[in-house]
N, C-alpha and C. Protein backbone atom coordinates (compact mmCIF):
# COMPACT_ATOMS: atom_id res chain seq x y z
N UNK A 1 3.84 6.36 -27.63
CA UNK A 1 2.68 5.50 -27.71
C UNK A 1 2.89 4.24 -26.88
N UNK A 2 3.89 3.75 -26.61
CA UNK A 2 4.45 2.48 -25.93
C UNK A 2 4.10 2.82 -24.83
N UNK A 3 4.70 3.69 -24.00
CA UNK A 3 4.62 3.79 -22.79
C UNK A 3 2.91 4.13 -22.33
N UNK A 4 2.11 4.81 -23.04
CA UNK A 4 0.85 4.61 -22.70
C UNK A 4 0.25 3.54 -22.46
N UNK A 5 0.76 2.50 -23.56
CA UNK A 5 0.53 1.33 -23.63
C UNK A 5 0.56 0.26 -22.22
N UNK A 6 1.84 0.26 -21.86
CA UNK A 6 2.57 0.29 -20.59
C UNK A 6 1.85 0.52 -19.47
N UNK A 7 1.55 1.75 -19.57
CA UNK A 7 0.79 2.41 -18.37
C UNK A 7 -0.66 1.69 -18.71
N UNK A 8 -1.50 1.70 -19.29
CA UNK A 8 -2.40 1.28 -19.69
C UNK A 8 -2.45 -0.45 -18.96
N UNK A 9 -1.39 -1.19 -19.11
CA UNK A 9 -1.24 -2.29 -18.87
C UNK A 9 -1.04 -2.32 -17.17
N UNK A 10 -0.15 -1.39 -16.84
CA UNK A 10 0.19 -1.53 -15.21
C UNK A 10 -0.79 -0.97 -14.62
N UNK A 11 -1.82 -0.17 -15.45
CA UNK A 11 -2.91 0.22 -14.70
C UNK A 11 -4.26 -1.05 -14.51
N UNK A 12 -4.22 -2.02 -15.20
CA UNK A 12 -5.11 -2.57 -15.32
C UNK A 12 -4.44 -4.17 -14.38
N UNK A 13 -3.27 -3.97 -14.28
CA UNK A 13 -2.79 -5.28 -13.31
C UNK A 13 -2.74 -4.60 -11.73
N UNK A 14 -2.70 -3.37 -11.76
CA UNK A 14 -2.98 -2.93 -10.23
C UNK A 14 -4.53 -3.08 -9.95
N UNK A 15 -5.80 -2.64 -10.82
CA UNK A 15 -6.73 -2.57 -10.95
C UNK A 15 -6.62 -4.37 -10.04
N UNK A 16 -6.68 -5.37 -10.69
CA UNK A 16 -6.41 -6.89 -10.69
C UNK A 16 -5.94 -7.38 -9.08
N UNK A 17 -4.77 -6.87 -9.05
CA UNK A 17 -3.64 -7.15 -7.58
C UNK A 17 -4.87 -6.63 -6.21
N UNK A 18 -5.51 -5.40 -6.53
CA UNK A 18 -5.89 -5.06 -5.57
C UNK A 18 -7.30 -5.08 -4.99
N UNK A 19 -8.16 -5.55 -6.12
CA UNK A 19 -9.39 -6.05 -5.78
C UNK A 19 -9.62 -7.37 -4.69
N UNK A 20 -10.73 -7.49 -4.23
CA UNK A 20 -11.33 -8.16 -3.45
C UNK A 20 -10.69 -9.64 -3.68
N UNK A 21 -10.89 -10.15 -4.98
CA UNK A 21 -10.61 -11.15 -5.39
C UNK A 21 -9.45 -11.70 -5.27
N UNK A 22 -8.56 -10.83 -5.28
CA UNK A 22 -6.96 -11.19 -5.74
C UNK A 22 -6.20 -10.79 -4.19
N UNK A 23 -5.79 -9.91 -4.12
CA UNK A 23 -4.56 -9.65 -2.65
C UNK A 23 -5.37 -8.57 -1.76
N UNK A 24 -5.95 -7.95 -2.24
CA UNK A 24 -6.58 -6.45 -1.87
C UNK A 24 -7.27 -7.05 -1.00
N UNK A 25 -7.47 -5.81 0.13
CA UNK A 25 -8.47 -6.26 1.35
C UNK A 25 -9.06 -4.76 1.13
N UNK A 26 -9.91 -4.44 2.21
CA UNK A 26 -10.71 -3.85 2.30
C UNK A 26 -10.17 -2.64 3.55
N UNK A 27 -9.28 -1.52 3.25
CA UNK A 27 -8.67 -0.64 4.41
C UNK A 27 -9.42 0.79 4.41
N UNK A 28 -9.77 1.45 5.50
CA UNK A 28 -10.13 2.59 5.70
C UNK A 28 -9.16 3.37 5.65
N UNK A 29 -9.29 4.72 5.09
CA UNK A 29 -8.20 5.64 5.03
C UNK A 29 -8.16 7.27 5.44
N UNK A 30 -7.76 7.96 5.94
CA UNK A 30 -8.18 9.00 7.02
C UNK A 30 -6.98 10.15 6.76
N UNK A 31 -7.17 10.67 5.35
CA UNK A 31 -5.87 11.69 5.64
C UNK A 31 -6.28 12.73 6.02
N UNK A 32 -5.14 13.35 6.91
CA UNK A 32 -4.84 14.18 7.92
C UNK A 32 -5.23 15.56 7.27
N UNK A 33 -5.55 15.52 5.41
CA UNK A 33 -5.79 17.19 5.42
C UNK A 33 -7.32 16.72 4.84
N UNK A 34 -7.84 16.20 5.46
CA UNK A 34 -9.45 16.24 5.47
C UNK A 34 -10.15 15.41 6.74
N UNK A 35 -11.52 15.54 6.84
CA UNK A 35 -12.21 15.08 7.92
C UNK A 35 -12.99 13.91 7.48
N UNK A 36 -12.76 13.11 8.10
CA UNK A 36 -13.53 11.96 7.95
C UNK A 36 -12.66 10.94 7.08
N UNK A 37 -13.21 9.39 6.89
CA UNK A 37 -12.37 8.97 6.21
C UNK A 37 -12.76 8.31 4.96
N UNK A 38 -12.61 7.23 4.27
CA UNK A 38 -12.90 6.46 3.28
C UNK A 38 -12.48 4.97 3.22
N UNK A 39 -13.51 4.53 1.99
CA UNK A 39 -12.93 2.86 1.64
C UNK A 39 -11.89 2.81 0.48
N UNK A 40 -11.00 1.93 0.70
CA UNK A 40 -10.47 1.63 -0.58
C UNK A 40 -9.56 0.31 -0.54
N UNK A 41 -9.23 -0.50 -1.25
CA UNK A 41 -8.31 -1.39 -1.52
C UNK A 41 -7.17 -1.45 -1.91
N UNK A 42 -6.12 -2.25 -0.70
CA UNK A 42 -5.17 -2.07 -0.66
C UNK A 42 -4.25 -3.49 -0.37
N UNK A 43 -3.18 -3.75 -0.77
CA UNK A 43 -2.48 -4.90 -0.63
C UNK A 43 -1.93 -4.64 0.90
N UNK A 44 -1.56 -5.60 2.14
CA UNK A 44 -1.08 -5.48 3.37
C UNK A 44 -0.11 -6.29 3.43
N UNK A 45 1.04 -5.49 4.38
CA UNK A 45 2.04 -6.71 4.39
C UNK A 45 2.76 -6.49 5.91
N UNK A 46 2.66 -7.64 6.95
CA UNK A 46 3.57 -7.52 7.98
C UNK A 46 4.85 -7.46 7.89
N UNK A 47 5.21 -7.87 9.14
CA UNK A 47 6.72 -7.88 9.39
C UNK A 47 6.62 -9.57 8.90
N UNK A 48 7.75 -9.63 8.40
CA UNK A 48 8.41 -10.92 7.70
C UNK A 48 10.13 -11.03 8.29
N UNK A 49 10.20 -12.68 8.13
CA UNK A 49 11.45 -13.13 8.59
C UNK A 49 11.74 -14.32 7.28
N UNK A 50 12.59 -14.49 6.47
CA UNK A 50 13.21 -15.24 5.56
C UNK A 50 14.71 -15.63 5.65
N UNK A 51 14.89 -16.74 5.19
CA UNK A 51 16.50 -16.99 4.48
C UNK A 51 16.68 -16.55 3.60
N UNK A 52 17.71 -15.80 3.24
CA UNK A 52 18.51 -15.63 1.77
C UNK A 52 18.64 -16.60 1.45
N UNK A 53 18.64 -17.24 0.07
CA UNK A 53 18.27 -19.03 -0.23
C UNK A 53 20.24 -18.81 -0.60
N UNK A 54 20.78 -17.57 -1.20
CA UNK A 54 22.51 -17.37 -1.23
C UNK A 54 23.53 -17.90 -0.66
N UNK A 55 22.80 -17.07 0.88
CA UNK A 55 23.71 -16.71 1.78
C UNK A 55 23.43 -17.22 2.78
N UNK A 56 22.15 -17.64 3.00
CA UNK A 56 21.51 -18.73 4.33
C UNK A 56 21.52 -17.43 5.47
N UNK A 57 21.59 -16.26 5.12
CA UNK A 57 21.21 -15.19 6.62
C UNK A 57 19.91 -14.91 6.29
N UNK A 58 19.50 -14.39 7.77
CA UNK A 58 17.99 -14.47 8.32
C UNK A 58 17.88 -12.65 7.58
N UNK A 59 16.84 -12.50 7.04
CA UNK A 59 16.57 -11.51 6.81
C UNK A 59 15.31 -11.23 7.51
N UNK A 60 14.98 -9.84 7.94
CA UNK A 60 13.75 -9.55 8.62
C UNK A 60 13.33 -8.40 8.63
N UNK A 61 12.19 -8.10 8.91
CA UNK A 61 11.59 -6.58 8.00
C UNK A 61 10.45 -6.48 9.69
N UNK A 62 10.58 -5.62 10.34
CA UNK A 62 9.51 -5.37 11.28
C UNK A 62 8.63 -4.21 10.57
N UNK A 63 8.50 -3.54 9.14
CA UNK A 63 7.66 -2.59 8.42
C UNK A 63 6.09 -3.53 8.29
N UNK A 64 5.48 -2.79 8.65
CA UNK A 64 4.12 -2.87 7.62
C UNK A 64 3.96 -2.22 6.77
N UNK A 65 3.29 -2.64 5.29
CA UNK A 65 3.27 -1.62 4.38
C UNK A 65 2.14 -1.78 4.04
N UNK A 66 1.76 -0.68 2.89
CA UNK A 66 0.38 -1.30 2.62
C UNK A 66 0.38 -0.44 1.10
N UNK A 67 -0.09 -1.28 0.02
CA UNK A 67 0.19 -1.23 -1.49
C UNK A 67 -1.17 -0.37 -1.79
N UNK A 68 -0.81 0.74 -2.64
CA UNK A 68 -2.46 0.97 -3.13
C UNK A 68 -2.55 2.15 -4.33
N UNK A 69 -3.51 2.12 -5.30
CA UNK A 69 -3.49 2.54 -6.75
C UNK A 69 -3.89 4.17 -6.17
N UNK A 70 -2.66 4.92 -6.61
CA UNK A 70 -3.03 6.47 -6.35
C UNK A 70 -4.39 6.59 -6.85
N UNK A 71 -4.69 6.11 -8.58
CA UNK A 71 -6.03 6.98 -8.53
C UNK A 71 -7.50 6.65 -7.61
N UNK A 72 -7.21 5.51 -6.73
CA UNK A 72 -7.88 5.08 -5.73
C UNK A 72 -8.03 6.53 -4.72
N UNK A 73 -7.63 7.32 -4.32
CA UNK A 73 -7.33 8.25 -3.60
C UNK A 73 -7.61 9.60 -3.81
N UNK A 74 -8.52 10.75 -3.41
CA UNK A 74 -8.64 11.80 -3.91
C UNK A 74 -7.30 12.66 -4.15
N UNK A 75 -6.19 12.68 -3.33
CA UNK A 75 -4.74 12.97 -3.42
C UNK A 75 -3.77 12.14 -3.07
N UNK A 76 -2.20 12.72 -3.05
CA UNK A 76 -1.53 11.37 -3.01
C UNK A 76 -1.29 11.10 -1.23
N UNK A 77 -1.23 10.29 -0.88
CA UNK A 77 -0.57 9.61 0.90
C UNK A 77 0.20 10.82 1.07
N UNK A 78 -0.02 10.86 2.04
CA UNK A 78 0.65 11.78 3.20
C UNK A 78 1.49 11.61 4.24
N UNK A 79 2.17 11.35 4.86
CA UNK A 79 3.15 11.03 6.13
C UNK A 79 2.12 11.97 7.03
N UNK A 80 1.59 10.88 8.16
CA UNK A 80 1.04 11.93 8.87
C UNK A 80 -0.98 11.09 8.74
N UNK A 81 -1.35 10.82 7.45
CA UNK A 81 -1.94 10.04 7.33
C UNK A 81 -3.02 8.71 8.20
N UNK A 82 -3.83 8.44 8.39
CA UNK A 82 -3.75 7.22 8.88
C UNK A 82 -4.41 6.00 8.20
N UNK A 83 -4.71 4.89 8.47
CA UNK A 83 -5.26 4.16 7.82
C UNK A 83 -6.06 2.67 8.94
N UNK A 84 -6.73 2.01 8.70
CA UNK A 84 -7.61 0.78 9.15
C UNK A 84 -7.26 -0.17 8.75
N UNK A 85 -6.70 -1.18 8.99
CA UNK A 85 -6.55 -2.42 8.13
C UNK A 85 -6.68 -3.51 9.34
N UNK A 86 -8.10 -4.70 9.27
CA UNK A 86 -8.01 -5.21 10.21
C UNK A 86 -8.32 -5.00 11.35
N UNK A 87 -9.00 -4.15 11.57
CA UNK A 87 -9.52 -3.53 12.54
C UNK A 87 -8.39 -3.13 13.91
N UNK A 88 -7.11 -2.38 12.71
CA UNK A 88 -5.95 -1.91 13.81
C UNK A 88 -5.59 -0.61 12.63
N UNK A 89 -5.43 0.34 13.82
CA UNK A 89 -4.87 1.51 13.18
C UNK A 89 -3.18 1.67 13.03
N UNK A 90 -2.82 2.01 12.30
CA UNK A 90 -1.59 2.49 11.90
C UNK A 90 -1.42 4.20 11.02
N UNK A 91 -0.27 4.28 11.35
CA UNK A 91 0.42 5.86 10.78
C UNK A 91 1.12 5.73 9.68
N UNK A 92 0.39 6.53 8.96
CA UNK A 92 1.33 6.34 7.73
C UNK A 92 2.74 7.26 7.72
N UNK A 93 3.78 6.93 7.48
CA UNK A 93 4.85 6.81 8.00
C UNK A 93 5.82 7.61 6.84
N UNK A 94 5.67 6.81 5.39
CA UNK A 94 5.91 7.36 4.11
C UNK A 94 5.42 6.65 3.30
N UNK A 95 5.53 7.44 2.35
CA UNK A 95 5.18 6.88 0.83
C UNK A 95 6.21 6.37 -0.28
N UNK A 96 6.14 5.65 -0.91
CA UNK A 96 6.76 5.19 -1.69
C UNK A 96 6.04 5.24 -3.69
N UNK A 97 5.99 6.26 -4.30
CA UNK A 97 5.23 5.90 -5.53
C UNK A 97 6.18 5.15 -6.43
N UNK A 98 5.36 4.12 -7.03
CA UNK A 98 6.31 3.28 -8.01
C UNK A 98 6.86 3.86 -9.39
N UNK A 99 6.11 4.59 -9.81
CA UNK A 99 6.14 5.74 -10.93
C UNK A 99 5.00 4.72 -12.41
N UNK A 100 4.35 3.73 -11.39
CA UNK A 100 3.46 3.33 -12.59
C UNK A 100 1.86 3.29 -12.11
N UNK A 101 1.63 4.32 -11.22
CA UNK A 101 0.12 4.32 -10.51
C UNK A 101 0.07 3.87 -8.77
N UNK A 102 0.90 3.56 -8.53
CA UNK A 102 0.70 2.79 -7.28
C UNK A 102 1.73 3.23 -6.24
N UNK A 103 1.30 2.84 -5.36
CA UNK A 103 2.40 3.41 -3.84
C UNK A 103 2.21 2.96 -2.97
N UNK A 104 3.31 2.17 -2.30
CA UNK A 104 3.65 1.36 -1.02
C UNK A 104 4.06 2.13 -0.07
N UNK A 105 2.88 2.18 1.04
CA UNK A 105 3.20 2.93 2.11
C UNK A 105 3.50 2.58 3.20
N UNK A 106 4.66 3.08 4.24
CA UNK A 106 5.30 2.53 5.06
C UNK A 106 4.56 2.67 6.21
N UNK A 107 4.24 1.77 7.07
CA UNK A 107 3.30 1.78 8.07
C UNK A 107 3.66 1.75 9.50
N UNK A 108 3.26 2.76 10.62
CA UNK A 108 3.66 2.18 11.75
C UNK A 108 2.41 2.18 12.68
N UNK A 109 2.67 0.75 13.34
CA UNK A 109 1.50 0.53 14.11
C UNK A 109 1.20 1.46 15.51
N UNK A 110 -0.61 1.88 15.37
CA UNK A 110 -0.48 2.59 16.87
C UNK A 110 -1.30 1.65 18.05
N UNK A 111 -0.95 1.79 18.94
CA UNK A 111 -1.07 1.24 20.16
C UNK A 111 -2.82 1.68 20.74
């Protein structure tokens, strides 16, 4: 019963994270085993450069990813995939599911 609970809860803070209002933008999505594509909301994230506040080394991430609630999706991400964000296409690259509704997908930009 807890863990429904749980789920119940992480379903309703992804619901939250990814709307219009909050982090979510507005990405088109185009998987590769159907024609045509769709809307849905999704969290975006570039390449980032930080300090370890520890260790004072430069950490840096050239990934784009892009966050988004499986049941948003008629099936789950695909490698192979593509997606719109920003009016730039990218490949979806892999998937990542969190095991609480949601999945961060690894993005690579196309030219």
């Amino acid at each position: 019963m807890a863990s429904h609970f749980f789920g119940d809860c992480v379903g309703d803070l992804l619901d939250k994270a990814t709307s219009g209002c909050a982090f979510g933008e507005p990405v088109e999505y185009f998987p590769k085993k159907a024609t045509g594509g769709f809307k849905i909301q999704g969290i975006f994230d570039g390449p980032f450069e930080q300090v370890d506040p520890d260790t004072q080394i430069l950490v840096a991430s050239n990934q784009y990813t892009l966050g988004v609630k499986l049941a948003d999706l008629p099936f789950p991400p695909c490698k192979g995939d593509r997606v719109s964000v920003r009016s730039v296409s990218y490949l979806v690259v892999d998937s990542q599911e969190d095991g609480q509704g949601g999945s961060e997908m690894i993005l690579h930009r196309q030219c």
